[in-house]
PDB file of N, CA and C in Angstrom:
ATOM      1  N   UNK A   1     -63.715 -10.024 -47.554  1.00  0.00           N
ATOM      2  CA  UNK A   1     -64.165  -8.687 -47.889  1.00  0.00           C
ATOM      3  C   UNK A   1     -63.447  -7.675 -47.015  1.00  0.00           C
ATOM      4  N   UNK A   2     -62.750  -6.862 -47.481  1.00  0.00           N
ATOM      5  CA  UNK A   2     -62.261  -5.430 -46.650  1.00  0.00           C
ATOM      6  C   UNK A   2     -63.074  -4.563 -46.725  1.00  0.00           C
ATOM      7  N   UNK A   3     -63.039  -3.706 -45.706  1.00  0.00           N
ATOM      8  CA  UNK A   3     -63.863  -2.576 -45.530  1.00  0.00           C
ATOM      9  C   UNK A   3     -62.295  -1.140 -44.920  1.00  0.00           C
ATOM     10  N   UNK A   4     -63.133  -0.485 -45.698  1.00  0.00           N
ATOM     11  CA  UNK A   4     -62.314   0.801 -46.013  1.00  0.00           C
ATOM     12  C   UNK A   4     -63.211   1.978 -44.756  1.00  0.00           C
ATOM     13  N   UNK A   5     -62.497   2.045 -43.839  1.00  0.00           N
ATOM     14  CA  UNK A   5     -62.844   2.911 -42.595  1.00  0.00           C
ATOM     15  C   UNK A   5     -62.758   4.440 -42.972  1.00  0.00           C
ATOM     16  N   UNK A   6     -63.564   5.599 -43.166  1.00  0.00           N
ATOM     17  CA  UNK A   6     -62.849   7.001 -42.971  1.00  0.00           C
ATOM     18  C   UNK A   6     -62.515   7.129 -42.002  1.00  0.00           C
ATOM     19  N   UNK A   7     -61.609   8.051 -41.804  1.00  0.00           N
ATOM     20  CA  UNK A   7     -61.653   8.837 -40.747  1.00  0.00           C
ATOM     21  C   UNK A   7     -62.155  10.008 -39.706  1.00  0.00           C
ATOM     22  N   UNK A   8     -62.844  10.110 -39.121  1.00  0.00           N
ATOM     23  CA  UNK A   8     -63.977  10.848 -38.645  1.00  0.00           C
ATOM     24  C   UNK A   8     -63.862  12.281 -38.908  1.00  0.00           C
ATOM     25  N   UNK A   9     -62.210  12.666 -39.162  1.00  0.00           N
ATOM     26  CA  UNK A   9     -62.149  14.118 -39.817  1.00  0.00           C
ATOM     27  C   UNK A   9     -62.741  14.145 -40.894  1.00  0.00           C
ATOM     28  N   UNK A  10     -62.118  13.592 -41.906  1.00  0.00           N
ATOM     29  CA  UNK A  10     -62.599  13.305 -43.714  1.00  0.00           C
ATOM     30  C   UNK A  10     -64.033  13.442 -43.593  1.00  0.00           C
ATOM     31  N   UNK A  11     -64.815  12.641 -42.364  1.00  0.00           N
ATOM     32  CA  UNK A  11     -66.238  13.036 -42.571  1.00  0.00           C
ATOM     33  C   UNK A  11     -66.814  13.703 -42.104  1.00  0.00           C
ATOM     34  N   UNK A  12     -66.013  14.733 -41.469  1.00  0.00           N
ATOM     35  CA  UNK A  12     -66.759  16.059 -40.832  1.00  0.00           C
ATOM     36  C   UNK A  12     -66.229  16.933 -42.050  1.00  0.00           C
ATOM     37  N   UNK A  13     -65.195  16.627 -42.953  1.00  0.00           N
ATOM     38  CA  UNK A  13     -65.060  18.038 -43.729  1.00  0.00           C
ATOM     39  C   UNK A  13     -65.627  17.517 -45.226  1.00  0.00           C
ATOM     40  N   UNK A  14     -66.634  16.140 -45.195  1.00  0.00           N
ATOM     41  CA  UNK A  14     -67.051  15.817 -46.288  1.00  0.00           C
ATOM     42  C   UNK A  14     -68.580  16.541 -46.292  1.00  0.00           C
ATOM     43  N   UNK A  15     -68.967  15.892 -44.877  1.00  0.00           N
ATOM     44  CA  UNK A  15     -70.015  16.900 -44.306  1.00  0.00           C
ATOM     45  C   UNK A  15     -70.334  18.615 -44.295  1.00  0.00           C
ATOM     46  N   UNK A  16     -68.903  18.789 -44.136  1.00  0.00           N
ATOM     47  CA  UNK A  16     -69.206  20.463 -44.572  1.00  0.00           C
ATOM     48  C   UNK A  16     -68.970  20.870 -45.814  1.00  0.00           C
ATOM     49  N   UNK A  17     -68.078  20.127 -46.812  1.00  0.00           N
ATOM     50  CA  UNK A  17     -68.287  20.799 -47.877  1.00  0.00           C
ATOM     51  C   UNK A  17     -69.845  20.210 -49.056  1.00  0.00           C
ATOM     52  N   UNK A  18     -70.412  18.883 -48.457  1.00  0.00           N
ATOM     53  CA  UNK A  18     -71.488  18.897 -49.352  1.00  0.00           C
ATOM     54  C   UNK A  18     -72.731  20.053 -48.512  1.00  0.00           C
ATOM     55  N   UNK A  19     -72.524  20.112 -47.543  1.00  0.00           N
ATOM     56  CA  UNK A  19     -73.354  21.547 -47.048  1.00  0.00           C
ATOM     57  C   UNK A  19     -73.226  23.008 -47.847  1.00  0.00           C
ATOM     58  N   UNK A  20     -71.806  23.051 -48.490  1.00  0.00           N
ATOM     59  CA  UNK A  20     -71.790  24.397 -48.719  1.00  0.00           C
ATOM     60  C   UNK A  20     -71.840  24.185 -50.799  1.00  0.00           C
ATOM     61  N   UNK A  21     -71.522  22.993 -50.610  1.00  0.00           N
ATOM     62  CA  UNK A  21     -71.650  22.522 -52.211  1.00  0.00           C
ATOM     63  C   UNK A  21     -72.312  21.372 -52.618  1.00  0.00           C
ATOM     64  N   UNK A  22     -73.623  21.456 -52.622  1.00  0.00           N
ATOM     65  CA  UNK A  22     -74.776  20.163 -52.268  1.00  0.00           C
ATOM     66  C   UNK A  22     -74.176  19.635 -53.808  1.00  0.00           C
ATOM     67  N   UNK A  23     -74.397  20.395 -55.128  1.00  0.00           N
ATOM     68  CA  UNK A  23     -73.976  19.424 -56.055  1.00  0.00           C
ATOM     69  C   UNK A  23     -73.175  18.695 -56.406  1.00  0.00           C
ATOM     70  N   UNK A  24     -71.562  19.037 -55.716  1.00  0.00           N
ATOM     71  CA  UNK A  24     -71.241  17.840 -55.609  1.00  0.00           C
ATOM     72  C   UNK A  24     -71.094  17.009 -54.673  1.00  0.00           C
ATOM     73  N   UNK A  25     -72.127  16.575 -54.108  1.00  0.00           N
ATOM     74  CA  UNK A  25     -72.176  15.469 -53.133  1.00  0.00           C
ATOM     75  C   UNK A  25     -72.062  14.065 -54.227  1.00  0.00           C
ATOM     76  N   UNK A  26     -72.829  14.081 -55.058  1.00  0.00           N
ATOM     77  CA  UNK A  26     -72.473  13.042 -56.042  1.00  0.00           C
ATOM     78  C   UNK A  26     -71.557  12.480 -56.458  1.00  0.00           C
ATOM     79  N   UNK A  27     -70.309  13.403 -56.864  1.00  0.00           N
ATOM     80  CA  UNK A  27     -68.949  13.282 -57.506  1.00  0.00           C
ATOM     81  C   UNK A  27     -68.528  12.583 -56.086  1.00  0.00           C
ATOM     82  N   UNK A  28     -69.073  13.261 -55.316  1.00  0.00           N
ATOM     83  CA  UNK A  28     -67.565  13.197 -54.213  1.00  0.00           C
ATOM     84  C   UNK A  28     -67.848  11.578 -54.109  1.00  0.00           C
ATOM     85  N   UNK A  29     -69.373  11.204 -53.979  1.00  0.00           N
ATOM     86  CA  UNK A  29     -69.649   9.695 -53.470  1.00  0.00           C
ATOM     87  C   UNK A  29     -69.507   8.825 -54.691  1.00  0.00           C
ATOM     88  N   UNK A  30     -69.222   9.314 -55.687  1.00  0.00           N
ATOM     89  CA  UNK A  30     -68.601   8.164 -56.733  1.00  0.00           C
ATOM     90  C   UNK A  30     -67.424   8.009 -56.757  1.00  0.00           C
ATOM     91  N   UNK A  31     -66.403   9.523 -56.186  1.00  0.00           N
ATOM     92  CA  UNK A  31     -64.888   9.016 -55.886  1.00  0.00           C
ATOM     93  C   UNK A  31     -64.848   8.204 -54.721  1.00  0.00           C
ATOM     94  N   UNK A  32     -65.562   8.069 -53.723  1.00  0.00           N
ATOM     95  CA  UNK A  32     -65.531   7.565 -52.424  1.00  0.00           C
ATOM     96  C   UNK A  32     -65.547   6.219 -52.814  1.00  0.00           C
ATOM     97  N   UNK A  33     -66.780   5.579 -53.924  1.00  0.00           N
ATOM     98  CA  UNK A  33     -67.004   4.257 -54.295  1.00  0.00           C
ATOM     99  C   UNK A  33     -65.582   3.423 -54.887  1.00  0.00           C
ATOM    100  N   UNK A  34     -65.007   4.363 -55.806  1.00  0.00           N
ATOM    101  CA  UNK A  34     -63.848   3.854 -56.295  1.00  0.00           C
ATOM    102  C   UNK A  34     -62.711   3.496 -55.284  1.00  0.00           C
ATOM    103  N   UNK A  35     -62.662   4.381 -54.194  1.00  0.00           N
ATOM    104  CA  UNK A  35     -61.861   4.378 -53.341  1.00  0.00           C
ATOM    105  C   UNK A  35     -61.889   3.273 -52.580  1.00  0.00           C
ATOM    106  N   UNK A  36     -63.021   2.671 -52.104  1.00  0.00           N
ATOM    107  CA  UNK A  36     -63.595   1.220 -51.418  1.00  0.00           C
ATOM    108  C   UNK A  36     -63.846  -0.080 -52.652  1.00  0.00           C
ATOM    109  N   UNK A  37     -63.782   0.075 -53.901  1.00  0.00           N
ATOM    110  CA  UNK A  37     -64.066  -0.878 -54.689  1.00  0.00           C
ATOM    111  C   UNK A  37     -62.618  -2.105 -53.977  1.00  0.00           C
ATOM    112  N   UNK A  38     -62.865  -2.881 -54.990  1.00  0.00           N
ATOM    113  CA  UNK A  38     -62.150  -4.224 -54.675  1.00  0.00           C
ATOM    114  C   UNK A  38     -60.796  -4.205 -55.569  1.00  0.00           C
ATOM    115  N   UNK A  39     -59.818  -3.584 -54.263  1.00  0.00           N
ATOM    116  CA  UNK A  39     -58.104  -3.091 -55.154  1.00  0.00           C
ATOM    117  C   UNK A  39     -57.798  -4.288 -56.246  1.00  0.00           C
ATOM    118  N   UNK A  40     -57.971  -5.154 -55.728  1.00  0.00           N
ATOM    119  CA  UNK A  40     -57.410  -6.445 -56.730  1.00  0.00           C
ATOM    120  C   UNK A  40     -57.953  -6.506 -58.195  1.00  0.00           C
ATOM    121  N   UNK A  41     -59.151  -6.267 -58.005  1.00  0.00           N
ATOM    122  CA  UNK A  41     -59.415  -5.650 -59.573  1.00  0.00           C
ATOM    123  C   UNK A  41     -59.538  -4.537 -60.115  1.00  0.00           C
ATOM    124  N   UNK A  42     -58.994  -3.971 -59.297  1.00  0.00           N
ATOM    125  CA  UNK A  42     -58.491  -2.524 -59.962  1.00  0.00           C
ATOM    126  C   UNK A  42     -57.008  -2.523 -60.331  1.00  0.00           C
ATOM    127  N   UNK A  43     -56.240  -3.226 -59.872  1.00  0.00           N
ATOM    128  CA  UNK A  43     -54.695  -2.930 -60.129  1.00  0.00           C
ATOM    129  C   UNK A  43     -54.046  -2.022 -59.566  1.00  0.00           C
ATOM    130  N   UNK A  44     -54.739  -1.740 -58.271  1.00  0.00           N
ATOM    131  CA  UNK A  44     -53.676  -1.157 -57.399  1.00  0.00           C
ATOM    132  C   UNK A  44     -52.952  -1.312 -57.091  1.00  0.00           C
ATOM    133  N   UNK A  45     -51.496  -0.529 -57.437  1.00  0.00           N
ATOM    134  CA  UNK A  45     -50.016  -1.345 -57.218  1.00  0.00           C
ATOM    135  C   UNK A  45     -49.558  -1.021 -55.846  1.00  0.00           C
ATOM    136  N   UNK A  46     -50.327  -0.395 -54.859  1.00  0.00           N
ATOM    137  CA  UNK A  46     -50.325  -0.603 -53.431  1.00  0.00           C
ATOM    138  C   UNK A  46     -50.772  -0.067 -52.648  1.00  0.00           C
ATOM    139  N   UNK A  47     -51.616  -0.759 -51.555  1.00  0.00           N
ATOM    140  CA  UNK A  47     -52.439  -0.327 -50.241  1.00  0.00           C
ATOM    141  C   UNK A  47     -51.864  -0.475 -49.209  1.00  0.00           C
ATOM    142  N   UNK A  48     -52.818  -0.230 -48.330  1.00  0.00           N
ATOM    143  CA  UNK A  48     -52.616  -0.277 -46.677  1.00  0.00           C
ATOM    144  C   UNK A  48     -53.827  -0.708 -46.388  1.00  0.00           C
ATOM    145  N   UNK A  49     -53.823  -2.588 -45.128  1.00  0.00           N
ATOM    146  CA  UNK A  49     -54.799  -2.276 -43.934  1.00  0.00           C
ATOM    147  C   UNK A  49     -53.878  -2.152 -43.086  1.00  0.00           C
ATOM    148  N   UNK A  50     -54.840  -1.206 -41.980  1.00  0.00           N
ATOM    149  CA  UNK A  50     -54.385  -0.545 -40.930  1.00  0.00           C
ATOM    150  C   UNK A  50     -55.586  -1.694 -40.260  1.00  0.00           C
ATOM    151  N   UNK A  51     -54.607  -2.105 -39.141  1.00  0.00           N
ATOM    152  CA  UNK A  51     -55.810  -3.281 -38.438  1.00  0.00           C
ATOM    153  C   UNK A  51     -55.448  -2.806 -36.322  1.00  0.00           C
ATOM    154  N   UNK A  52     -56.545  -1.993 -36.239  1.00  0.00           N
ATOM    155  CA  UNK A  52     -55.997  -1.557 -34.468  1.00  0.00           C
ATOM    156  C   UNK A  52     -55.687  -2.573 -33.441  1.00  0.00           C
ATOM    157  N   UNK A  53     -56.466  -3.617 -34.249  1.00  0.00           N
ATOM    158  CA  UNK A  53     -57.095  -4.693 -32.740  1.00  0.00           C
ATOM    159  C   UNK A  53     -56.149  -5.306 -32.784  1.00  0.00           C
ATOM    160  N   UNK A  54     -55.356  -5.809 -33.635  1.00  0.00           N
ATOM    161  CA  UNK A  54     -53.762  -6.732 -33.280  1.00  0.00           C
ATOM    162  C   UNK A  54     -52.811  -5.576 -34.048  1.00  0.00           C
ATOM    163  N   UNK A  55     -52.844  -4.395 -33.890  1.00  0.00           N
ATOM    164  CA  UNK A  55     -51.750  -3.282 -34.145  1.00  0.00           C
ATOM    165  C   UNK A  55     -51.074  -4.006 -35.011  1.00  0.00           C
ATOM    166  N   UNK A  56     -51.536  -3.725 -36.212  1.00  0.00           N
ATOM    167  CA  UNK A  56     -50.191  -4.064 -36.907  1.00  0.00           C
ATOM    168  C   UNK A  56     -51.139  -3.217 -38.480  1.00  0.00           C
ATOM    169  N   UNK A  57     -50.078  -2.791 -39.711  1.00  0.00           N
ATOM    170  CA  UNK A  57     -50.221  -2.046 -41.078  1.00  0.00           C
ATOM    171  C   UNK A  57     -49.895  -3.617 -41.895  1.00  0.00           C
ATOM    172  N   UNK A  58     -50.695  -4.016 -42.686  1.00  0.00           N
ATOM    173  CA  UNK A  58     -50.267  -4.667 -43.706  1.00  0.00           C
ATOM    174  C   UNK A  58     -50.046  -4.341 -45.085  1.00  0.00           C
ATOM    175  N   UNK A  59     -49.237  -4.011 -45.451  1.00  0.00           N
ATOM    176  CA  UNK A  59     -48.535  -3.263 -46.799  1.00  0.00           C
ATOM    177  C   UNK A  59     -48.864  -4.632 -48.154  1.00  0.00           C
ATOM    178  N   UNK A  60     -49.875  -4.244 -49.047  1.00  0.00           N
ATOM    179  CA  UNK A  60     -49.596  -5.204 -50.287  1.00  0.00           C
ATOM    180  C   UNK A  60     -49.342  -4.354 -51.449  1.00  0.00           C
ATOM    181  N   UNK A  61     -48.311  -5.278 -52.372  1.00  0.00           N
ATOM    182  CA  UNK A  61     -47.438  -4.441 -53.361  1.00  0.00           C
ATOM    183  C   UNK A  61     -47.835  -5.199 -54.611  1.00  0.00           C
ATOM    184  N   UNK A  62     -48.162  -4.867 -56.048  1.00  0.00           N
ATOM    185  CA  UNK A  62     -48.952  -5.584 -56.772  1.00  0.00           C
ATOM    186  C   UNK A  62     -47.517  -6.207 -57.582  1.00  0.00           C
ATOM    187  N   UNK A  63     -47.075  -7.524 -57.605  1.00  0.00           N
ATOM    188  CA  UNK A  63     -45.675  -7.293 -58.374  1.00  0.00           C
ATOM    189  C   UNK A  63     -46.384  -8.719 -59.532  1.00  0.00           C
ATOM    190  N   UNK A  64     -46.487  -8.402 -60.685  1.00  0.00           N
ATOM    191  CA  UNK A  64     -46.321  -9.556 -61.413  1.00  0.00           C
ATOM    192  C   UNK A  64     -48.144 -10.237 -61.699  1.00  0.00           C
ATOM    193  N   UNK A  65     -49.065  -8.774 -61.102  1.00  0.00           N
ATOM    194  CA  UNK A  65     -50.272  -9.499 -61.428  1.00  0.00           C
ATOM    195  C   UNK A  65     -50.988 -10.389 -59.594  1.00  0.00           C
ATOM    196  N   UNK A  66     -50.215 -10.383 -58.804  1.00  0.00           N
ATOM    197  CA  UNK A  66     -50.365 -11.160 -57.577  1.00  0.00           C
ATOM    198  C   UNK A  66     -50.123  -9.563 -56.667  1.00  0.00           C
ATOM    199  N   UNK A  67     -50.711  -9.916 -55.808  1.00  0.00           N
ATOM    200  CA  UNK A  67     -50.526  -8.921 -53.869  1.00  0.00           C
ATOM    201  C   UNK A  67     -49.078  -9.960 -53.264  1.00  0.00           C
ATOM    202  N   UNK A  68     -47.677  -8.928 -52.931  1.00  0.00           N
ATOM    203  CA  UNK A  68     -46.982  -9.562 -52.195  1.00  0.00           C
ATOM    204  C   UNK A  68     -47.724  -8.832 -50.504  1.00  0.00           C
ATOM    205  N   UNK A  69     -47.573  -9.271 -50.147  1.00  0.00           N
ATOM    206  CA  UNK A  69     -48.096  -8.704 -48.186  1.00  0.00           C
ATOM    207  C   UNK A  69     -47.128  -8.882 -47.216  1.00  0.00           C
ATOM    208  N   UNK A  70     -46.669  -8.102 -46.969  1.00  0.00           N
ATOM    209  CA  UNK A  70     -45.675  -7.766 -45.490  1.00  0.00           C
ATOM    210  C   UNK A  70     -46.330  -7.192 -43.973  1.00  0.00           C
ATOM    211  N   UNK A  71     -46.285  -7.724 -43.127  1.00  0.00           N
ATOM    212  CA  UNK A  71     -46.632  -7.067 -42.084  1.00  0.00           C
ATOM    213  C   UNK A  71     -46.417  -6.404 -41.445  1.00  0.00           C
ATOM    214  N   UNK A  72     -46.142  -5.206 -40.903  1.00  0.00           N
ATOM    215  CA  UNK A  72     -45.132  -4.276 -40.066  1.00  0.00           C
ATOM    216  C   UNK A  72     -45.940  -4.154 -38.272  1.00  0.00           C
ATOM    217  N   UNK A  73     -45.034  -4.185 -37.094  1.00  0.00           N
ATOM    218  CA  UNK A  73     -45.737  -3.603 -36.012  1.00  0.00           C
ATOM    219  C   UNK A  73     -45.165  -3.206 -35.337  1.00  0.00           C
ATOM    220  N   UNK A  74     -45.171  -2.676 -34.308  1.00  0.00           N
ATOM    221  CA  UNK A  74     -44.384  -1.968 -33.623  1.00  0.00           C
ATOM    222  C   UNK A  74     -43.537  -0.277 -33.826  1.00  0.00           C
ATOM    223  N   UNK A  75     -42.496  -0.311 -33.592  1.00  0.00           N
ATOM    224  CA  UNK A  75     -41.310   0.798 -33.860  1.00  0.00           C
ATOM    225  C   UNK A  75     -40.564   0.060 -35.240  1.00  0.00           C
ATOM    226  N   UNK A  76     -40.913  -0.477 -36.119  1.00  0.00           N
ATOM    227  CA  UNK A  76     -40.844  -0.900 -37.362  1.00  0.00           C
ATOM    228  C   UNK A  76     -40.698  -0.268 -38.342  1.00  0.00           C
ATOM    229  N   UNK A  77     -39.814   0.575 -39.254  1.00  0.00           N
ATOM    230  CA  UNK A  77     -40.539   1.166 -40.375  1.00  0.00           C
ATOM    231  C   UNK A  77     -41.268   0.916 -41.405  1.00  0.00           C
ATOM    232  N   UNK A  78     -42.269   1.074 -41.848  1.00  0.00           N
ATOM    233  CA  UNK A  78     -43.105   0.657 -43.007  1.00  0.00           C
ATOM    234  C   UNK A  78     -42.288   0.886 -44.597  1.00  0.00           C
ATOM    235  N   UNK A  79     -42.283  -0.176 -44.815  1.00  0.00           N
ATOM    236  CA  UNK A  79     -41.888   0.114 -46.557  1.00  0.00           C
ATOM    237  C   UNK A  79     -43.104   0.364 -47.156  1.00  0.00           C
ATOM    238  N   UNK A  80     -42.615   1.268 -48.227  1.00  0.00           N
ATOM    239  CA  UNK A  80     -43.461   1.696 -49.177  1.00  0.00           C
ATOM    240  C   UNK A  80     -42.951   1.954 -50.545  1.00  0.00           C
ATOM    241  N   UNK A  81     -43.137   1.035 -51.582  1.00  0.00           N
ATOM    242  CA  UNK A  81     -42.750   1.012 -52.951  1.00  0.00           C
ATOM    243  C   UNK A  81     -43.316   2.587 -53.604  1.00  0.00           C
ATOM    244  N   UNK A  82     -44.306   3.170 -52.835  1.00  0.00           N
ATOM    245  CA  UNK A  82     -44.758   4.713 -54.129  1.00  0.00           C
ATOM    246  C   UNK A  82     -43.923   5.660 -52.940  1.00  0.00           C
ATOM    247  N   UNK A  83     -43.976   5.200 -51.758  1.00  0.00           N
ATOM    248  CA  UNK A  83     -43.392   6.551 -50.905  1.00  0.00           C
ATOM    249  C   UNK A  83     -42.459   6.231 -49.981  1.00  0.00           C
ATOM    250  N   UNK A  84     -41.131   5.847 -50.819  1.00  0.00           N
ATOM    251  CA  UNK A  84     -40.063   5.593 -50.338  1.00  0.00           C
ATOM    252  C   UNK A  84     -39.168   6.238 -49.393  1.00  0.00           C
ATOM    253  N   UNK A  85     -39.946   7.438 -49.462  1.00  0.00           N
ATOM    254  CA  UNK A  85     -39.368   8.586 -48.279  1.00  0.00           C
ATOM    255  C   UNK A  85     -40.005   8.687 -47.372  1.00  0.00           C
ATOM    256  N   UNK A  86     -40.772   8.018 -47.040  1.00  0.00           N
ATOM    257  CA  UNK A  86     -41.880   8.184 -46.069  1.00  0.00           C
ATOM    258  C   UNK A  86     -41.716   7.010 -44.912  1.00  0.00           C
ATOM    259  N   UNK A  87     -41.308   8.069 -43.433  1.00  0.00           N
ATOM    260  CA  UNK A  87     -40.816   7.363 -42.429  1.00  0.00           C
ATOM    261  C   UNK A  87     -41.454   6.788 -41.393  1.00  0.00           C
ATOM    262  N   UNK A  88     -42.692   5.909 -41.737  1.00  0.00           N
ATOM    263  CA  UNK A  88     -43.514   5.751 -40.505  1.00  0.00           C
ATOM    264  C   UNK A  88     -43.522   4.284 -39.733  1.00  0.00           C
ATOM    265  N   UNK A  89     -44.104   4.008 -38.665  1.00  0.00           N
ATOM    266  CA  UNK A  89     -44.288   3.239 -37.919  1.00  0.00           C
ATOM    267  C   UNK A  89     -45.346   2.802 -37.971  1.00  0.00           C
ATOM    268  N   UNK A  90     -45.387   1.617 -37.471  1.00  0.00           N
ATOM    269  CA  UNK A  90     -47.125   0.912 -37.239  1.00  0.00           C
ATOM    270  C   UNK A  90     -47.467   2.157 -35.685  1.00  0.00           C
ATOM    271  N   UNK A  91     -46.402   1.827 -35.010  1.00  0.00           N
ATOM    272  CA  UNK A  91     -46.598   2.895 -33.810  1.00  0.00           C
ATOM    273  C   UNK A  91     -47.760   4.236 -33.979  1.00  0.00           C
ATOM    274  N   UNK A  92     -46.909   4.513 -34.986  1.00  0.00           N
ATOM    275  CA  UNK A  92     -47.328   5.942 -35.404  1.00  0.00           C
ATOM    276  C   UNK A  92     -48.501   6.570 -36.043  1.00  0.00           C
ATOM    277  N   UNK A  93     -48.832   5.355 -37.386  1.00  0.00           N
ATOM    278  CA  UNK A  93     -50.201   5.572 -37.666  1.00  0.00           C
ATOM    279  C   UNK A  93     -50.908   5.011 -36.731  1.00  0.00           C
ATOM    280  N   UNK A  94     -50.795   3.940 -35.671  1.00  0.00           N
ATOM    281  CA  UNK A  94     -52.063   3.839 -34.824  1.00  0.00           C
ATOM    282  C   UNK A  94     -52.306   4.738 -33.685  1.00  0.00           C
ATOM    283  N   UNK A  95     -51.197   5.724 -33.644  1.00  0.00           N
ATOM    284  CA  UNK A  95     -51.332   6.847 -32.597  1.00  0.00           C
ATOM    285  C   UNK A  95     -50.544   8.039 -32.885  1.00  0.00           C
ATOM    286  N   UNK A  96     -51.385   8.490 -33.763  1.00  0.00           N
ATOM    287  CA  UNK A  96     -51.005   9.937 -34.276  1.00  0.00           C
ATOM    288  C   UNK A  96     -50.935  10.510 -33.095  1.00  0.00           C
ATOM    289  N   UNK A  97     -49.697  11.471 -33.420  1.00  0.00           N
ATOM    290  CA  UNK A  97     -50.008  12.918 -32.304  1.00  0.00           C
ATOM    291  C   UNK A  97     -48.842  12.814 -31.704  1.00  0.00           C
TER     292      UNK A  97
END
């Protein structure tokens, strides 16, 4: 089972906007559900875990009906099949800033 972490910003500005827009607190927590459902049966053609405790991004790419999984850590760049321009590190997402 994976579990899908927010990020403590996302829930301070989820927090303020169902404060200033109580009705959709609903919408927002049924997009939230989809967002944590179980990728594999959804057909997501690609995620990210971000795992802190052994630093490392595991990238799975949906090719053919199966998850291929690569591991990245360090000063590594991360591949990314949707965001091929996108230059990051395991470094980097585990220490923004």
């Amino acid at each position: 089972m994976r579990t899908v972490i927010l990020a403590s910003s996302f829930k301070r500005a989820f927090k303020r906007l169902v404060r200033r827009q109580p009705e959709l607190e609903e919408r927002i927590e049924e997009r939230l559900a989809l967002l944590t459902a179980d990728p594999f049966a959804r057909g997501i053609p690609e995620y990210w875990i971000v795992d802190p405790q052994i630093n490392t991004v595991t990238v799975l790419i949906l090719v053919d009906g199966f998850y291929e999984e690569t591991r990245f850590t360090g000063n590594i760049a991360i591949a990314s099949t949707i965001l091929p321009e996108l230059q990051l590190t395991t470094e980097q997402v585990l220490n923004p800033g």
